[in-house]
C-alpha atoms as a PDB file:
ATOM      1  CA  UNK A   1      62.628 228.101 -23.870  1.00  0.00           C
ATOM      2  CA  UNK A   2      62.914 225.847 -20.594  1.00  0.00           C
ATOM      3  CA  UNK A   3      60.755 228.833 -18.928  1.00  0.00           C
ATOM      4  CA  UNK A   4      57.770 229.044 -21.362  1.00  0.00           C
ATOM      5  CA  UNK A   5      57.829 225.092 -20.699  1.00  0.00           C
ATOM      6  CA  UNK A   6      57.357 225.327 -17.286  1.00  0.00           C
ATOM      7  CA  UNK A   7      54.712 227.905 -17.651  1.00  0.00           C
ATOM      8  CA  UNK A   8      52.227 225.701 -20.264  1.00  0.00           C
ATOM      9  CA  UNK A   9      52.691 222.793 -18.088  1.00  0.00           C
ATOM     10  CA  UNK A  10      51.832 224.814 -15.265  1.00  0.00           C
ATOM     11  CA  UNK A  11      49.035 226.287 -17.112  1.00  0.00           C
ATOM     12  CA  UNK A  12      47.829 222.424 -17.791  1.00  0.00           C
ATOM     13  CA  UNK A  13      47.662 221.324 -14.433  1.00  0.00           C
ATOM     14  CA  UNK A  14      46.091 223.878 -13.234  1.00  0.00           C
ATOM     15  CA  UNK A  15      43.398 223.268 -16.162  1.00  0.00           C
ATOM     16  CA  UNK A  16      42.676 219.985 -14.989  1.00  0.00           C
ATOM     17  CA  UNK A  17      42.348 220.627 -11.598  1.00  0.00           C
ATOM     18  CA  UNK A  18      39.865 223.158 -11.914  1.00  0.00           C
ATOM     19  CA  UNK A  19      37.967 220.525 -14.501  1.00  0.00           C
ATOM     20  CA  UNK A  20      38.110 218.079 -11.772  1.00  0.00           C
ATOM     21  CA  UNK A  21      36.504 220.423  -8.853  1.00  0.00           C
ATOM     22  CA  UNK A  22      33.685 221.893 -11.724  1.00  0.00           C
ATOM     23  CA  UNK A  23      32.674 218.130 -11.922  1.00  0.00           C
ATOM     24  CA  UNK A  24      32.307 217.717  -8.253  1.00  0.00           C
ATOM     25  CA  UNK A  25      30.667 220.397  -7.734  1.00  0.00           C
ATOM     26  CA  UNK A  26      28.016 219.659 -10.729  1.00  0.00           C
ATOM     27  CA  UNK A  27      27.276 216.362  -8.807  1.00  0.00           C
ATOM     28  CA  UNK A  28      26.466 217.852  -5.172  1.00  0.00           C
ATOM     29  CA  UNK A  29      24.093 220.322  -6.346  1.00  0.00           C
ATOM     30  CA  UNK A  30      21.251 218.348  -8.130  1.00  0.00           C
ATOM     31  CA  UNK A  31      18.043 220.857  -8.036  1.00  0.00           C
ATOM     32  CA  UNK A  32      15.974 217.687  -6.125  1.00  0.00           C
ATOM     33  CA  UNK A  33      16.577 214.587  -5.205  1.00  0.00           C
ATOM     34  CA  UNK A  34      13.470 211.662  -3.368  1.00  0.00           C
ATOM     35  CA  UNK A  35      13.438 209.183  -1.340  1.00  0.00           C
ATOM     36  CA  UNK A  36      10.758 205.678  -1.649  1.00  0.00           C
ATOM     37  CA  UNK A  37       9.730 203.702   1.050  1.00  0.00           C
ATOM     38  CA  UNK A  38       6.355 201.388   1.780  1.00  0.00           C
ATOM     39  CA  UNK A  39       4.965 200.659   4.988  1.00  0.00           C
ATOM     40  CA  UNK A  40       3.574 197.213   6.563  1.00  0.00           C
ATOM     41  CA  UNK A  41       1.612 196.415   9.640  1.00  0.00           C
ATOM     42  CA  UNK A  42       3.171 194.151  12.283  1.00  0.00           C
ATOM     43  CA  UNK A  43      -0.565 192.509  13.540  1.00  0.00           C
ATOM     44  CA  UNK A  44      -3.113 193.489  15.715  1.00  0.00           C
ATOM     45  CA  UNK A  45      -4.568 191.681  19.011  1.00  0.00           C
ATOM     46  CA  UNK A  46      -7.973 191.816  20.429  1.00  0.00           C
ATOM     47  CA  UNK A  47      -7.533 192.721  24.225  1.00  0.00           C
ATOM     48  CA  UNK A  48     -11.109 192.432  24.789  1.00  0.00           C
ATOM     49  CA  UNK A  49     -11.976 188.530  24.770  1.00  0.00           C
ATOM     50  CA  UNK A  50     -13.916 187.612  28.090  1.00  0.00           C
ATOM     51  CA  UNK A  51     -12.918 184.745  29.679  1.00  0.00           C
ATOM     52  CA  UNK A  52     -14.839 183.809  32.539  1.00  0.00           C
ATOM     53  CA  UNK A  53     -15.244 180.614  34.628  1.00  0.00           C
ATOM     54  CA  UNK A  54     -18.348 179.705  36.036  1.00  0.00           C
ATOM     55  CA  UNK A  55     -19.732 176.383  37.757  1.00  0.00           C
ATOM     56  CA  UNK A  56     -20.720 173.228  35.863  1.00  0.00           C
ATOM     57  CA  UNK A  57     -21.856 171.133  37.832  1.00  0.00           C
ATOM     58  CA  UNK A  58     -25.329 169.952  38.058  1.00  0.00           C
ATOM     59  CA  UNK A  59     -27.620 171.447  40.953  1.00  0.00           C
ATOM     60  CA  UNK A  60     -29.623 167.354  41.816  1.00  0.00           C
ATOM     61  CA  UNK A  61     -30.854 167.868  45.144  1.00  0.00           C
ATOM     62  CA  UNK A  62     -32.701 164.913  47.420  1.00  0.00           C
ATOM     63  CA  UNK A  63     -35.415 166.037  49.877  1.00  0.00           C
ATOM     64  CA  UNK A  64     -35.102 164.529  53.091  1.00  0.00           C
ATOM     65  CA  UNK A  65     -37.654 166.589  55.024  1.00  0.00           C
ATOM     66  CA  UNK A  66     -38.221 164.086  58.427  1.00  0.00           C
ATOM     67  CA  UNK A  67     -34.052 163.871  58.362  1.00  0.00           C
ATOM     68  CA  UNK A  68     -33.913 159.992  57.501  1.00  0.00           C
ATOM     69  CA  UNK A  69     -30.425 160.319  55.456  1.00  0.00           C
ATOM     70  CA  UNK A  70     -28.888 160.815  59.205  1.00  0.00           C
ATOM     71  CA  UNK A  71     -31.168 158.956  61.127  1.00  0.00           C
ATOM     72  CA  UNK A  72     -28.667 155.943  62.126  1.00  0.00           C
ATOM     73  CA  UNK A  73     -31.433 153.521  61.858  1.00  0.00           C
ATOM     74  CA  UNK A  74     -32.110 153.509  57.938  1.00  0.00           C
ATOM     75  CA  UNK A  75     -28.962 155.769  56.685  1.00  0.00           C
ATOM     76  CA  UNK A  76     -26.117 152.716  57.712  1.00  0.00           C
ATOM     77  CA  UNK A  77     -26.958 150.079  55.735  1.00  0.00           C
ATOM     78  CA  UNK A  78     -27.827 152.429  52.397  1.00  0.00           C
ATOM     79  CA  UNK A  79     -25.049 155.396  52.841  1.00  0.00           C
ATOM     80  CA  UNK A  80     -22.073 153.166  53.748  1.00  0.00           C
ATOM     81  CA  UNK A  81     -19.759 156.880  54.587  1.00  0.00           C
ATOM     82  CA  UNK A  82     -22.525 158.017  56.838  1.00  0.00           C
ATOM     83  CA  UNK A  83     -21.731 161.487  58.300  1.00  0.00           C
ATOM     84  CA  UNK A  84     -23.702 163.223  60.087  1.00  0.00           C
ATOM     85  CA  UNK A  85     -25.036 166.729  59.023  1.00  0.00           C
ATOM     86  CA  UNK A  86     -26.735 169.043  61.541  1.00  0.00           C
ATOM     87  CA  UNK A  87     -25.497 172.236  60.909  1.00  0.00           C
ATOM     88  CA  UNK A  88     -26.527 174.933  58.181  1.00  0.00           C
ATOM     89  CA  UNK A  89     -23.723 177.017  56.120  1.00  0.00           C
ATOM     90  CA  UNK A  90     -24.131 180.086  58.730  1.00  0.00           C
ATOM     91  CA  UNK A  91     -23.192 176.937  62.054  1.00  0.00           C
ATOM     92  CA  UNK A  92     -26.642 177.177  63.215  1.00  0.00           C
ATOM     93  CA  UNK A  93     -28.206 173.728  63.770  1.00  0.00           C
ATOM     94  CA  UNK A  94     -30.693 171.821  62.613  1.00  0.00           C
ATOM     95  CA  UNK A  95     -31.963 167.957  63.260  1.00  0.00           C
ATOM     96  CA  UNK A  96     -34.188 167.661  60.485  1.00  0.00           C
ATOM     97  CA  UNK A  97     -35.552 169.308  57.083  1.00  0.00           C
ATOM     98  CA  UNK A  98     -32.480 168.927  54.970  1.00  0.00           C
ATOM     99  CA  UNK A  99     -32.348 169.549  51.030  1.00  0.00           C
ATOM    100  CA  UNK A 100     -28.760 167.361  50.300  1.00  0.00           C
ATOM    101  CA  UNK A 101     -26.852 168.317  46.907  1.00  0.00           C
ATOM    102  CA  UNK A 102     -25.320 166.007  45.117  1.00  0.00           C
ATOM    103  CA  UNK A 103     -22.369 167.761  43.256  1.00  0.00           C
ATOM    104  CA  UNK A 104     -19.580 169.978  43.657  1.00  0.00           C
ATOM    105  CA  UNK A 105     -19.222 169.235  47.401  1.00  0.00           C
ATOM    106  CA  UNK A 106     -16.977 171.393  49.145  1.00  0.00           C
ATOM    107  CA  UNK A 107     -13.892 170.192  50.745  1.00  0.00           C
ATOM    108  CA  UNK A 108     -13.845 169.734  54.153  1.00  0.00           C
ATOM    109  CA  UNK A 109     -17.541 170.036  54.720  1.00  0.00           C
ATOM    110  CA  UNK A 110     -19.122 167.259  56.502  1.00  0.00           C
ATOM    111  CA  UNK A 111     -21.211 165.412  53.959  1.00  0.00           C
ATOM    112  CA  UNK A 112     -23.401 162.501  53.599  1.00  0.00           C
ATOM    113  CA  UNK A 113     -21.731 159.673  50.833  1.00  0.00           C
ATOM    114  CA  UNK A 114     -20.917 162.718  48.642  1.00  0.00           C
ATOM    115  CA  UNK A 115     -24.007 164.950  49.692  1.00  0.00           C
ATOM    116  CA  UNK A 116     -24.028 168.223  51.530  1.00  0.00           C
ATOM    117  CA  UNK A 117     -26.706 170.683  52.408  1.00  0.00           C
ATOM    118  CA  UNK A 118     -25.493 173.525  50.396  1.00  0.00           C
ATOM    119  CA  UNK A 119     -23.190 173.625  47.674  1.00  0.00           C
ATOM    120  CA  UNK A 120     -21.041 176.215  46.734  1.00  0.00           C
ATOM    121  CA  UNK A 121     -20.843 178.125  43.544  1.00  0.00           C
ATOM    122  CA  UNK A 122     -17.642 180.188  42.650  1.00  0.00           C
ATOM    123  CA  UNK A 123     -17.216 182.550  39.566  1.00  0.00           C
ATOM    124  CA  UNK A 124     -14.088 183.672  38.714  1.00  0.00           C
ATOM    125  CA  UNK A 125     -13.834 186.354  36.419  1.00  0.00           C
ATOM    126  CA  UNK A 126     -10.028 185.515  34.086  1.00  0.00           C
ATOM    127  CA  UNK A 127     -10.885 188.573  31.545  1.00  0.00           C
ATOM    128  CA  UNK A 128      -8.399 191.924  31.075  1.00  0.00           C
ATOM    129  CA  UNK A 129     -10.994 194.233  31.791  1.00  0.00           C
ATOM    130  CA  UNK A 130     -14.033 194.275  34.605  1.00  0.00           C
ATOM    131  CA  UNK A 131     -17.091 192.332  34.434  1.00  0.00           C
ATOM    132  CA  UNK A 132     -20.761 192.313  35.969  1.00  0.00           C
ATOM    133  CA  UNK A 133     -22.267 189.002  37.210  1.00  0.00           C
ATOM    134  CA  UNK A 134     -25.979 188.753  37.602  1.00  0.00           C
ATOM    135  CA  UNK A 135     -27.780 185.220  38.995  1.00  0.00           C
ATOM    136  CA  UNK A 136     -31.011 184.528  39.155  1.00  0.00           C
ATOM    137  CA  UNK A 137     -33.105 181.231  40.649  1.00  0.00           C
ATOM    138  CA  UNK A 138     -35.926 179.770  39.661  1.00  0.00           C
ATOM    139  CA  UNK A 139     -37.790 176.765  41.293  1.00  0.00           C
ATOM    140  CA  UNK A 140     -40.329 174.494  39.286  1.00  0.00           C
ATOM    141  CA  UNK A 141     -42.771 171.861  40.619  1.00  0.00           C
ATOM    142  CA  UNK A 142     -42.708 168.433  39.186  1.00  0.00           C
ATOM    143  CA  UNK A 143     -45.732 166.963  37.717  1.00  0.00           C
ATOM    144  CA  UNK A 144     -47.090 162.836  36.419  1.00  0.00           C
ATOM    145  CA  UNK A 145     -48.372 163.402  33.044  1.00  0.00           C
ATOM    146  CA  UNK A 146     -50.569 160.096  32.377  1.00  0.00           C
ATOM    147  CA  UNK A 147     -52.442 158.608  29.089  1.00  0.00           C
ATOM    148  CA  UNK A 148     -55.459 156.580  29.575  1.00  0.00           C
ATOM    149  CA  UNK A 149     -56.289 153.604  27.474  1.00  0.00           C
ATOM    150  CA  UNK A 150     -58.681 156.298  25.833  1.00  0.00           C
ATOM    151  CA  UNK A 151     -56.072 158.634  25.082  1.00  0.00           C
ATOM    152  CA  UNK A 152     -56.685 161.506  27.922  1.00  0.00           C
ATOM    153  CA  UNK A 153     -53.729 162.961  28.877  1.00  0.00           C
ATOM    154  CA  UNK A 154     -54.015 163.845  32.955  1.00  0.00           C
ATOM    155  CA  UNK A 155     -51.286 166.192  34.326  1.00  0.00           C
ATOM    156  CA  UNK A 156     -50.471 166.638  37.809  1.00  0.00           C
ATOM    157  CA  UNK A 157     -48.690 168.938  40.096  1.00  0.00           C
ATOM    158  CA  UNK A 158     -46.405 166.984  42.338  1.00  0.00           C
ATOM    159  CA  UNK A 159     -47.374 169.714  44.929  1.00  0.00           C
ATOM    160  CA  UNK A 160     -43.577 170.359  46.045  1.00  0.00           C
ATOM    161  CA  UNK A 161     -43.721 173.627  46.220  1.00  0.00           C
ATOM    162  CA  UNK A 162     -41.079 176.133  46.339  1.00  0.00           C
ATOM    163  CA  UNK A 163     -40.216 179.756  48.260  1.00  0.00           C
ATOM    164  CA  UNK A 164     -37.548 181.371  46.981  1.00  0.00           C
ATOM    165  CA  UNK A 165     -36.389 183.879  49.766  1.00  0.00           C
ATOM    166  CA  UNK A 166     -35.012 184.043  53.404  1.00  0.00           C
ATOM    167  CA  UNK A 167     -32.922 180.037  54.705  1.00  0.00           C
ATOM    168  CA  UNK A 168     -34.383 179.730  57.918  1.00  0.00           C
ATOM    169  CA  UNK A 169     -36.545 177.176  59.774  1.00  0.00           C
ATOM    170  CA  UNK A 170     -39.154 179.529  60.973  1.00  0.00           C
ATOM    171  CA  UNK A 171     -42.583 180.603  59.503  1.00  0.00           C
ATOM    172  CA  UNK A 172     -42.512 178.535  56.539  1.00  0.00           C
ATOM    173  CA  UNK A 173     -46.381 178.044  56.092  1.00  0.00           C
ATOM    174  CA  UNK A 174     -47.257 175.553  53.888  1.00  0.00           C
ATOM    175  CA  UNK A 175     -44.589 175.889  51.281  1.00  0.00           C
ATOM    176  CA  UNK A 176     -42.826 172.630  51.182  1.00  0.00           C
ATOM    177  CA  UNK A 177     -39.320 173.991  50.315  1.00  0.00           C
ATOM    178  CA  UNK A 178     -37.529 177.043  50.393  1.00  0.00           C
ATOM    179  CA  UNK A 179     -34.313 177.755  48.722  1.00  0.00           C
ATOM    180  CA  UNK A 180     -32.286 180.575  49.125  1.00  0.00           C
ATOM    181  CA  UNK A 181     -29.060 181.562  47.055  1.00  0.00           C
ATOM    182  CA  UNK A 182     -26.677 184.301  48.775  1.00  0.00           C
ATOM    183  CA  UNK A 183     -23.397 185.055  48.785  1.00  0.00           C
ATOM    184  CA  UNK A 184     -21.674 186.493  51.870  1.00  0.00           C
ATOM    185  CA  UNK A 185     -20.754 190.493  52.404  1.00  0.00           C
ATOM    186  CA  UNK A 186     -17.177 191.277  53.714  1.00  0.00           C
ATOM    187  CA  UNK A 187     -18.439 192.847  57.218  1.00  0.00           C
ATOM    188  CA  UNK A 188     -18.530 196.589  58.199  1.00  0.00           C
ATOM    189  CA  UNK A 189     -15.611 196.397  60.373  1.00  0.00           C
ATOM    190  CA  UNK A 190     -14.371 194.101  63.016  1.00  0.00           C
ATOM    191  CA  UNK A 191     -16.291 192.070  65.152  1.00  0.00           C
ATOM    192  CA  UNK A 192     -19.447 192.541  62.617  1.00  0.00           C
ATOM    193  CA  UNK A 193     -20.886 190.338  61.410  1.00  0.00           C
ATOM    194  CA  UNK A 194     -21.229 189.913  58.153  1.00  0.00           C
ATOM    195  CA  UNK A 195     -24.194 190.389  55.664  1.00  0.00           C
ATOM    196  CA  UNK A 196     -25.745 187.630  53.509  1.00  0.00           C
ATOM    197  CA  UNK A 197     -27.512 189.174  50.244  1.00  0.00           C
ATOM    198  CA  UNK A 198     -30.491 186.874  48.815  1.00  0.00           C
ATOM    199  CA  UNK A 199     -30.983 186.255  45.539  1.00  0.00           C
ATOM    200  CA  UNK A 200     -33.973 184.896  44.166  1.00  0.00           C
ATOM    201  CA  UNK A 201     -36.094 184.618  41.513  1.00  0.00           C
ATOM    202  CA  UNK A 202     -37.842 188.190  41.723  1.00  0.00           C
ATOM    203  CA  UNK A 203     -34.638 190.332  42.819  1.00  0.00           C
ATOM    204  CA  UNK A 204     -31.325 189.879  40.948  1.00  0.00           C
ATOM    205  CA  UNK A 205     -28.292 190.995  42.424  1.00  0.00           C
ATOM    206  CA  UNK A 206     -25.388 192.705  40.736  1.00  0.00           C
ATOM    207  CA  UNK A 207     -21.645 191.801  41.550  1.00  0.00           C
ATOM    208  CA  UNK A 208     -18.741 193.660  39.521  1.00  0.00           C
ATOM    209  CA  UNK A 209     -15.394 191.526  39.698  1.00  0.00           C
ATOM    210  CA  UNK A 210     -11.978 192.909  39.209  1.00  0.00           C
ATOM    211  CA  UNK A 211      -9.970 191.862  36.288  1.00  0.00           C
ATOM    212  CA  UNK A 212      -6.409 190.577  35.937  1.00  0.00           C
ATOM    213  CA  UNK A 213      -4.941 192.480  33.180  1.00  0.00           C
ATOM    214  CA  UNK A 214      -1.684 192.461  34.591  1.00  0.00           C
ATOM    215  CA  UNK A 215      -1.060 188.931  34.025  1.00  0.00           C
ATOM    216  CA  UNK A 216      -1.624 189.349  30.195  1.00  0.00           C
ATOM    217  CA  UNK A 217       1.580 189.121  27.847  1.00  0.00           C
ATOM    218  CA  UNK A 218       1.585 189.250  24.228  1.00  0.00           C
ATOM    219  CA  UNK A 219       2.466 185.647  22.285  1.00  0.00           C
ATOM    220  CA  UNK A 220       3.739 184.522  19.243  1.00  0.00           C
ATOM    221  CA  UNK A 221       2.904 180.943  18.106  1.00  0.00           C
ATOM    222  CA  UNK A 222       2.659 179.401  14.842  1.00  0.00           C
ATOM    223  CA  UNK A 223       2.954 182.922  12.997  1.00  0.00           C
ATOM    224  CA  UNK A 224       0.354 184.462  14.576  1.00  0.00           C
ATOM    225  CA  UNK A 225       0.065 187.150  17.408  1.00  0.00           C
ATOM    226  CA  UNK A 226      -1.848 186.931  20.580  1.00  0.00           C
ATOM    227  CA  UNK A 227      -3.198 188.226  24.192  1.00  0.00           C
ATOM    228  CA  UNK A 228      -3.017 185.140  26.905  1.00  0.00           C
ATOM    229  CA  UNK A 229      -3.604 184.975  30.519  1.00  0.00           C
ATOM    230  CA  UNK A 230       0.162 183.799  32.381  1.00  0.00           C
ATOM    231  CA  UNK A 231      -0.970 181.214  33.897  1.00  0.00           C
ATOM    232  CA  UNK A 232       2.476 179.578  35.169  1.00  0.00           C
ATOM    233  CA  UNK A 233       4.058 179.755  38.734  1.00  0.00           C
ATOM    234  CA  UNK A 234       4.974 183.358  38.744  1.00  0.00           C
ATOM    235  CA  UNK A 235       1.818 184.448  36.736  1.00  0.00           C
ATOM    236  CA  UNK A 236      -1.687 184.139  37.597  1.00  0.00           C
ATOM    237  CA  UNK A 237      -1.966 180.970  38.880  1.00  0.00           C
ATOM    238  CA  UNK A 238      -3.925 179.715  42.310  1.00  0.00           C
ATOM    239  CA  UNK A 239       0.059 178.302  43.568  1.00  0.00           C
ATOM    240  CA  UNK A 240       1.350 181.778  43.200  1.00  0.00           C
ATOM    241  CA  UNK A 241       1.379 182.809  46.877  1.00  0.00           C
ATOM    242  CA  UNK A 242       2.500 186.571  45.672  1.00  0.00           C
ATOM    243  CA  UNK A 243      -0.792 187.527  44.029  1.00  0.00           C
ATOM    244  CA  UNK A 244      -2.473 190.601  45.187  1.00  0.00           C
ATOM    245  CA  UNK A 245      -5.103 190.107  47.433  1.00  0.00           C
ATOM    246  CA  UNK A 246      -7.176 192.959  46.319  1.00  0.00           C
ATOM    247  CA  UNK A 247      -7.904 191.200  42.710  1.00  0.00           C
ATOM    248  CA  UNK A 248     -11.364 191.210  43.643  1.00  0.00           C
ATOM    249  CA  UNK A 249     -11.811 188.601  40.835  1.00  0.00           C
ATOM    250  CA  UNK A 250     -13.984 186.092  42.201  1.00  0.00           C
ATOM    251  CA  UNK A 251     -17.376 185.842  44.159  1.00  0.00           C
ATOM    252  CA  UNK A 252     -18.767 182.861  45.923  1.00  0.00           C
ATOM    253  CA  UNK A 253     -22.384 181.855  46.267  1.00  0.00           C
ATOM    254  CA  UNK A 254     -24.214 179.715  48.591  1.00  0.00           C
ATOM    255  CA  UNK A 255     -27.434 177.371  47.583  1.00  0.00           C
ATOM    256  CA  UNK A 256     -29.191 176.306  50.726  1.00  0.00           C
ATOM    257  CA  UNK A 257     -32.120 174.313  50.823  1.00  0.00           C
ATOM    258  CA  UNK A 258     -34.733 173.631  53.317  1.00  0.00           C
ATOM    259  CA  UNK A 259     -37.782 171.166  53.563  1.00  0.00           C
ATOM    260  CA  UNK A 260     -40.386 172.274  55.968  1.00  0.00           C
ATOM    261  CA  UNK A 261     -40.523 168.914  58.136  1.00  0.00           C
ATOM    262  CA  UNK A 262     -43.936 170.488  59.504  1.00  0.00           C
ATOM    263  CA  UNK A 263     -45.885 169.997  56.284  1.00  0.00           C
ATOM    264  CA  UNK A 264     -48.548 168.018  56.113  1.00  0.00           C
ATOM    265  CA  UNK A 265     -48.822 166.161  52.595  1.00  0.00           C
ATOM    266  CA  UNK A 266     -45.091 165.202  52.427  1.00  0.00           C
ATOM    267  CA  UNK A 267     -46.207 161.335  52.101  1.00  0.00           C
ATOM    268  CA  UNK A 268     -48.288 162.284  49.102  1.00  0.00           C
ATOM    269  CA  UNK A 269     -45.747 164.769  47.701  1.00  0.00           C
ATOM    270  CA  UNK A 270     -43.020 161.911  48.061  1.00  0.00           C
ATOM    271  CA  UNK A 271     -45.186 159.230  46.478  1.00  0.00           C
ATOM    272  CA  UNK A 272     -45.474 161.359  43.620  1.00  0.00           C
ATOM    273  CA  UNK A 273     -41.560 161.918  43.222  1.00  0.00           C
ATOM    274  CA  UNK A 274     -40.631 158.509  43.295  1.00  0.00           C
ATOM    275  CA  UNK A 275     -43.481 157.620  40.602  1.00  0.00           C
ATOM    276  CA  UNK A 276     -40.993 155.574  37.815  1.00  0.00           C
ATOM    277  CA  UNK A 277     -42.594 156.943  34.091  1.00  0.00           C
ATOM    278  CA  UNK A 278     -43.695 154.522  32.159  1.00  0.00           C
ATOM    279  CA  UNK A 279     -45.125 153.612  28.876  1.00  0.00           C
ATOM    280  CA  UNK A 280     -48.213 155.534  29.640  1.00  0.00           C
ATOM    281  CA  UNK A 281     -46.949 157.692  32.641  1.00  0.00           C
ATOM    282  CA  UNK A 282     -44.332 160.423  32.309  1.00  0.00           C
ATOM    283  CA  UNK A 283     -42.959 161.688  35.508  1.00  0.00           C
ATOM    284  CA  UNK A 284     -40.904 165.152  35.575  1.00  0.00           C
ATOM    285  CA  UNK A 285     -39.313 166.327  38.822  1.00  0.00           C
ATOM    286  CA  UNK A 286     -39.080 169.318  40.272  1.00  0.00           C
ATOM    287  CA  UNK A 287     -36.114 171.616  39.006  1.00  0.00           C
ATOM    288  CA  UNK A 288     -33.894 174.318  40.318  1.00  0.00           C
ATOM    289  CA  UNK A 289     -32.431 176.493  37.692  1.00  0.00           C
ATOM    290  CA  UNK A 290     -29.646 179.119  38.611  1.00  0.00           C
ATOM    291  CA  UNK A 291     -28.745 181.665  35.267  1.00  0.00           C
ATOM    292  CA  UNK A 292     -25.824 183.379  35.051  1.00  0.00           C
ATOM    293  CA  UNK A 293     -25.898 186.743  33.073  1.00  0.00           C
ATOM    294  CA  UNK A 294     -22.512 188.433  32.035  1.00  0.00           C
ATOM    295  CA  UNK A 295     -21.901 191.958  30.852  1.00  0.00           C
ATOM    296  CA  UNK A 296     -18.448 193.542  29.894  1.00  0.00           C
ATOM    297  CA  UNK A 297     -16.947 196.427  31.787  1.00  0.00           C
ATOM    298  CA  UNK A 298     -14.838 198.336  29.997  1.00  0.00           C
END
């Protein structure tokens, strides 16, 4: 009797082990089985916003064709920081015939109360990717529009005329002035000198500048993404003294202005200039208009 006992309990717990593995084994082999997820976008950034810095300032000139701003007799009582200025932007010299600007004065250069006779325009190109530079000059004669008590309207040419090519004192006809807008080649190899291209108002010249990409990071301000210049200390920044020198970012150019001091109708010319408008007189002066015209390189 004790035998048959131990065989139906054996018989039992055998049962329920084999119940218990069935189940297991009904659980691990589901025919299919999925898995859901959804996706999200973590922003985009524009790489491609240009960000270039040109000049502002404003190009006032003052003709001084017989060279009375340094003439010691006149200039010290009305320039009270008289300097004298004899020398062009290439060192050669010259005693009379200046054009003086009246902005944006270099540092260092030799100026008359805050006037030189050429001013320097630099363009510095801050964009991730290449860009093309293109100026162009134009020169405009002034002119005295006048109303009679009748109501004719009289215009006339102020008679400052303008040449737009070649700075030097030589050959200049009877063209009053004669501006000329270059910017300075690196030269050929040493001990050449080097090249000045002109610009004027019938031949445009091209410069590509480099870009400085590599001092981009992404940012992330106020929940939003973005693409900015490093500008500190160790970034792109004009105290960093470990920037690559071959950035080839930024171009220089050169305004230089000359009055022919051999004309002959500077007294009328001058009159004309100096004319204050009034309620029936309207006086425009002459103008110089540089144009800058970007294109992306990318």
């Amino acid at each position: 009797m004790k035998a048959i006992k131990k065989l139906l309990s054996g018989i039992v717990v055998l049962t329920m082990m084999c119940s218990s593995a069935a189940s297991v084994c009904a659980e691990d082999t589901a025919p299919e089985d999925t898995l859901v997820g959804s996706g999200k976008a973590e922003g985009y950034v524009d790489k491609g916003v240009r960000k270039v810095v040109l000049p502002t300032c404003e190009l006032t000139f003052t003709v001084d064709p017989q060279g009375l701003i340094k003439g010691s007799g006149s200039a010290t009582t009305k320039y009270k920081n008289l300097t004298v200025v004899n020398t062009n932007k290439d060192g050669s010299d010259r005693s009379e015939g200046f054009v003086y600007f009246q902005s944006n004065v270099p540092k260092g250069t030799t100026t008359v109360d805050g006037m030189c006779n050429y001013i320097d325009l630099t363009v510095e190109n801050k964009s991730p990717f290449n860009v093309k530079i293109t100026p162009t000059i134009t020169y405009t004669d002034g002119k005295t529009t006048t109303t009679d008590e009748n109501g004719k309207v009289t215009t006339k040419a102020m008679g400052c005329v303008g040449e737009l090519n070649k700075a030097d004192t030589v050959a200049l006809g009877k063209n009053n002035l004669r501006f000329n807008l270059w910017v300075k080649g690196e030269a050929a190899s040493s001990g050449t000198p080097a090249t000045y291209t002109i610009i004027t108002d019938k031949t445009a010249v091209t410069k590509e500048l480099g870009n400085v990409a590599q001092f981009y990071k992404y940012t992330y301000t106020d929940g939003q993404y973005g693409y900015t210049l490093d500008e500190s200390t160790t970034g792109y920044n004009p105290g960093n003294k470990n920037l690559p020198k071959d950035l080839n970012n930024k171009v220089t150019y050169t305004i230089e202005g000359i009055s022919n001091p051999a004309a002959t109708n500077w007294q009328a010319v001058i009159e004309s200039m100096n004319t204050v408008s009034t309620e029936n007189t309207t006086v425009q002066q002459p103008e110089l208009k540089l144009k800058w015209t970007i294109a992306d390189v990318k």
